[in-house]
Protein backbone atom coordinates (compact mmCIF):
# COMPACT_ATOMS: atom_id res chain seq x y z
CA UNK A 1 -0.89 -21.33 57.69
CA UNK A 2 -4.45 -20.93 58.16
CA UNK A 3 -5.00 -17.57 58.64
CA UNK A 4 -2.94 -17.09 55.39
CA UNK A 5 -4.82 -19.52 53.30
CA UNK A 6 -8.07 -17.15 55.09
CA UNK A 7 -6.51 -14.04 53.99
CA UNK A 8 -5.76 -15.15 50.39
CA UNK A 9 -9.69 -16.70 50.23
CA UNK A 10 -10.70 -12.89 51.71
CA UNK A 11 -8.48 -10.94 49.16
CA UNK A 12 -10.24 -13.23 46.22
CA UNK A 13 -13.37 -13.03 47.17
CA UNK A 14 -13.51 -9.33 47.44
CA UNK A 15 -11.80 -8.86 44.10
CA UNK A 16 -14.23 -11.16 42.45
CA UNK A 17 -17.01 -8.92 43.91
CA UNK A 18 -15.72 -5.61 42.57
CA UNK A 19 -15.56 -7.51 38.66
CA UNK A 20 -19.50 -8.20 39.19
CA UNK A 21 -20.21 -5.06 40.49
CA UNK A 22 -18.03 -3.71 37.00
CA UNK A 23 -20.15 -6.04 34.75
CA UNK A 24 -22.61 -4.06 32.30
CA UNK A 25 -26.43 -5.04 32.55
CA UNK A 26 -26.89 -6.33 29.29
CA UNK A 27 -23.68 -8.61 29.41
CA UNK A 28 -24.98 -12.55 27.90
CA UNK A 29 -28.27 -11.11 26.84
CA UNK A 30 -28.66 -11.52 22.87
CA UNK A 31 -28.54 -7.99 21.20
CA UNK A 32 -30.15 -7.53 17.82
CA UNK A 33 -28.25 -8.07 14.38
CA UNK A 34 -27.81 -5.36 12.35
CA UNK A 35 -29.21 -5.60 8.63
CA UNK A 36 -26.22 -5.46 6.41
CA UNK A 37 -27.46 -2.34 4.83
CA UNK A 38 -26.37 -0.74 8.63
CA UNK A 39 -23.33 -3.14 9.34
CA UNK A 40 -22.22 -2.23 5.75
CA UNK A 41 -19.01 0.34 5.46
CA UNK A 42 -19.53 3.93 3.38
CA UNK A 43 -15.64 4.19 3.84
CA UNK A 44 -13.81 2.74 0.30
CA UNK A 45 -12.17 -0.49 0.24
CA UNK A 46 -8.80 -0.54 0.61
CA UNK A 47 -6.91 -1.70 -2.41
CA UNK A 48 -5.34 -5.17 -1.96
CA UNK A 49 -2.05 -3.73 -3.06
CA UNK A 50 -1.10 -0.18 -2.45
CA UNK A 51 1.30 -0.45 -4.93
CA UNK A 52 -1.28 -1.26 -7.76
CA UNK A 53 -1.44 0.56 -11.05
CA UNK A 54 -4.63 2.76 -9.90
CA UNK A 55 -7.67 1.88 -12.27
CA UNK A 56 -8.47 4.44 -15.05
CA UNK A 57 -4.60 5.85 -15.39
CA UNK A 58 -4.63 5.29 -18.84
CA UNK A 59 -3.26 2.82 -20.88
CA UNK A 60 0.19 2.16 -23.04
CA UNK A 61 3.57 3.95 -22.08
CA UNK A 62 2.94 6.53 -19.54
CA UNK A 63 4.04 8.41 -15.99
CA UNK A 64 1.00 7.66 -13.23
CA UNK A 65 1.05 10.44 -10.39
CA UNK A 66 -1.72 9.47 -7.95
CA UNK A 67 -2.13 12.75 -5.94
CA UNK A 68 -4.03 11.29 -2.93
CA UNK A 69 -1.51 8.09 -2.46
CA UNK A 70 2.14 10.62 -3.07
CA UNK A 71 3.04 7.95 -5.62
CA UNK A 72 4.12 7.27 -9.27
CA UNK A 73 4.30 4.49 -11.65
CA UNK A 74 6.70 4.01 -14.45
CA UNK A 75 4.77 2.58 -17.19
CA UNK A 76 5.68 0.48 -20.13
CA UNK A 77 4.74 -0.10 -23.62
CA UNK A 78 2.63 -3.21 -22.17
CA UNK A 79 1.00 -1.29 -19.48
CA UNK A 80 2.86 -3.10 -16.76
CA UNK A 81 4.39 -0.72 -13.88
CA UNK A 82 8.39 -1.33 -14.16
CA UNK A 83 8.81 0.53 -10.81
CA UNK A 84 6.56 2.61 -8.67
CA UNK A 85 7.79 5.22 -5.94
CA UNK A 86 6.65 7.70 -2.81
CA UNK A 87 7.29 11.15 -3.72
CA UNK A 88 6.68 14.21 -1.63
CA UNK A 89 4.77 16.68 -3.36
CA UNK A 90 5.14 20.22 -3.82
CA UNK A 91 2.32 23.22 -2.47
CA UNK A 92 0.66 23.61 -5.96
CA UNK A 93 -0.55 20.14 -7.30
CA UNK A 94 -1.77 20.20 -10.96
CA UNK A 95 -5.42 18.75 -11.74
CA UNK A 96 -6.08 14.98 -12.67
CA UNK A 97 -5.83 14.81 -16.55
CA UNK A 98 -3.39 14.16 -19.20
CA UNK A 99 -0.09 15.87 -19.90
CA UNK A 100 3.09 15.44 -21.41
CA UNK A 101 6.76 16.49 -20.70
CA UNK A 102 7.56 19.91 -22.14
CA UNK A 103 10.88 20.29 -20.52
CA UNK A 104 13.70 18.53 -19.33
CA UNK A 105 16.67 20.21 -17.03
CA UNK A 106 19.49 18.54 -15.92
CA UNK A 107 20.75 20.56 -13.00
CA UNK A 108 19.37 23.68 -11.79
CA UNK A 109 18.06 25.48 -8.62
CA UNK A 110 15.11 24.90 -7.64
CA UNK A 111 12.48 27.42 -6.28
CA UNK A 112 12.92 26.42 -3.23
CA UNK A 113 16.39 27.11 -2.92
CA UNK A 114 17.41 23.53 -2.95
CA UNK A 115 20.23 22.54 -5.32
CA UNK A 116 17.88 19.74 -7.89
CA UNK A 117 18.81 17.48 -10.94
CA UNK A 118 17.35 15.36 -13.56
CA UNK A 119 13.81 17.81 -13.92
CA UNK A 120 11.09 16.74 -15.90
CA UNK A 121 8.47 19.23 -15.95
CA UNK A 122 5.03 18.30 -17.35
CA UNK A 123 2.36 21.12 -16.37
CA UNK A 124 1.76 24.51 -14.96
CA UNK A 125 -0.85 25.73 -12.42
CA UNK A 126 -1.65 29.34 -11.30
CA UNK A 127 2.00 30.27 -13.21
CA UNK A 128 3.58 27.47 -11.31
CA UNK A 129 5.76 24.97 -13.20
CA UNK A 130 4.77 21.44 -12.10
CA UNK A 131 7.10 18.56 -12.30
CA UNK A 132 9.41 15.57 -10.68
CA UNK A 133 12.78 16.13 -9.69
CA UNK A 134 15.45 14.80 -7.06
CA UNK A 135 17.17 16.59 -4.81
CA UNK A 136 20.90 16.84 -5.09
CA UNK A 137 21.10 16.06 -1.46
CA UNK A 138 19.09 13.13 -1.75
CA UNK A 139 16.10 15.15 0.58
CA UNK A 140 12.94 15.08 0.17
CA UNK A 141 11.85 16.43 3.10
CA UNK A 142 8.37 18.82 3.13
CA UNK A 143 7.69 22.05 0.83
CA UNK A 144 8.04 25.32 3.10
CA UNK A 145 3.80 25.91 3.33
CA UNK A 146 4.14 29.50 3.05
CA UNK A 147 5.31 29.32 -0.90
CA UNK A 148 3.84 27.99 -4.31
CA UNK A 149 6.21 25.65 -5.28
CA UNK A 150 5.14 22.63 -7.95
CA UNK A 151 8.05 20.56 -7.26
CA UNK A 152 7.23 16.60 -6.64
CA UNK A 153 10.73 15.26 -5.07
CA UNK A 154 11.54 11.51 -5.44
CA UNK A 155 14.81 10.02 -4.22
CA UNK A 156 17.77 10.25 -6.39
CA UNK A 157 17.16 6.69 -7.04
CA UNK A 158 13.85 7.47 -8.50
CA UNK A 159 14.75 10.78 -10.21
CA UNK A 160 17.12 9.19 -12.56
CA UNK A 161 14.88 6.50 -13.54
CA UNK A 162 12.54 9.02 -14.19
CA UNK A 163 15.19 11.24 -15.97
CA UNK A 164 15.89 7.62 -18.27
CA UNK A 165 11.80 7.46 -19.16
CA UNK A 166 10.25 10.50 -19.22
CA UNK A 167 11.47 12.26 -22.21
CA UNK A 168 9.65 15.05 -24.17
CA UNK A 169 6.67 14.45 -25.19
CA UNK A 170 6.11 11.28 -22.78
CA UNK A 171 2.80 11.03 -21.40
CA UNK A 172 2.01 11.32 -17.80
CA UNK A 173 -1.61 10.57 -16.16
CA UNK A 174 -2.89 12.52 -12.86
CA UNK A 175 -5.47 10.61 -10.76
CA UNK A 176 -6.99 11.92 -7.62
């Protein structure tokens, strides 16, 4: 029993001199504050709710497509977001501004091949019609790189709320 009470004081002793050997120099000396000018962060804050109307999308009845976030807002009268929704955009986004619905189609092929419905198209950039729909399938799976294809897919779910709201004429707001 004593030479295994030895070897157990042994194995410690040599493990507790490989952590000091591990310890830094400067470990329990006091290191300087930073001013809060240097501590500060240049990163944004992040908003308290990711699902937040974004600041400066307008005000009144609207569709809010926040390009950086992938998301939309369904807007009413009052300015209060009745739903909001990820969508997966398309390879040609259209610039933050102002537009309104020019077009509605119910069912159609898209330009991607994929069978869509309930189309609500709203801009056009470099010839490319931009607007929401839903694929058939339910997808919404990732734009093939390679084309130019303006096509923001939201679930089918989404699409038909969207088909219910955004009629012609409706406005909808692009923020970065």
């Amino acid at each position: 029993m004593a030479g295994l009470t030895a070897a157990a004081i042994a194995a410690v002793g040599f493990l507790a001199y490989q952590a000091s050997a591990n310890v830094p120099t400067d470990l329990g000396k006091p290191q300087p504050s930073a001013s809060p000018e240097a501590s500060a962060s240049k990163a944004p804050p992040e908003k308290e709710d990711p699902t937040a109307l974004p600041a400066g999308s307008g005000t009144g009845e609207r569709v809010v497509y926040a390009l950086g976030e992938d998301r939309v807002w369904i807007v009413d009268e009052s300015g209060t977001a009745g739903r909001t929704f990820k969508v997966t955009p398309g390879t040609v986004d259209p610039a933050a501004g102002s537009y309104t619905v020019t077009s509605r189609t119910g069912q159609i092929t898209g330009s991607d091949g994929v069978a869509i419905e309930h189309v609500v198209i709203f801009a056009s950039t470099e010839g490319v019609p931009i607007g929401f729909s839903a694929a058939v399938d339910g997808s919404t799976r990732a734009p093939d790189a390679t084309k130019k294809l303006g096509g923001i897919r939201e679930s089918r779910a989404d699409g038909n709320a969207m088909w219910e709201f955004a009629t012609i004429g409706k406005k909808v707001v692009v923020v970065e």
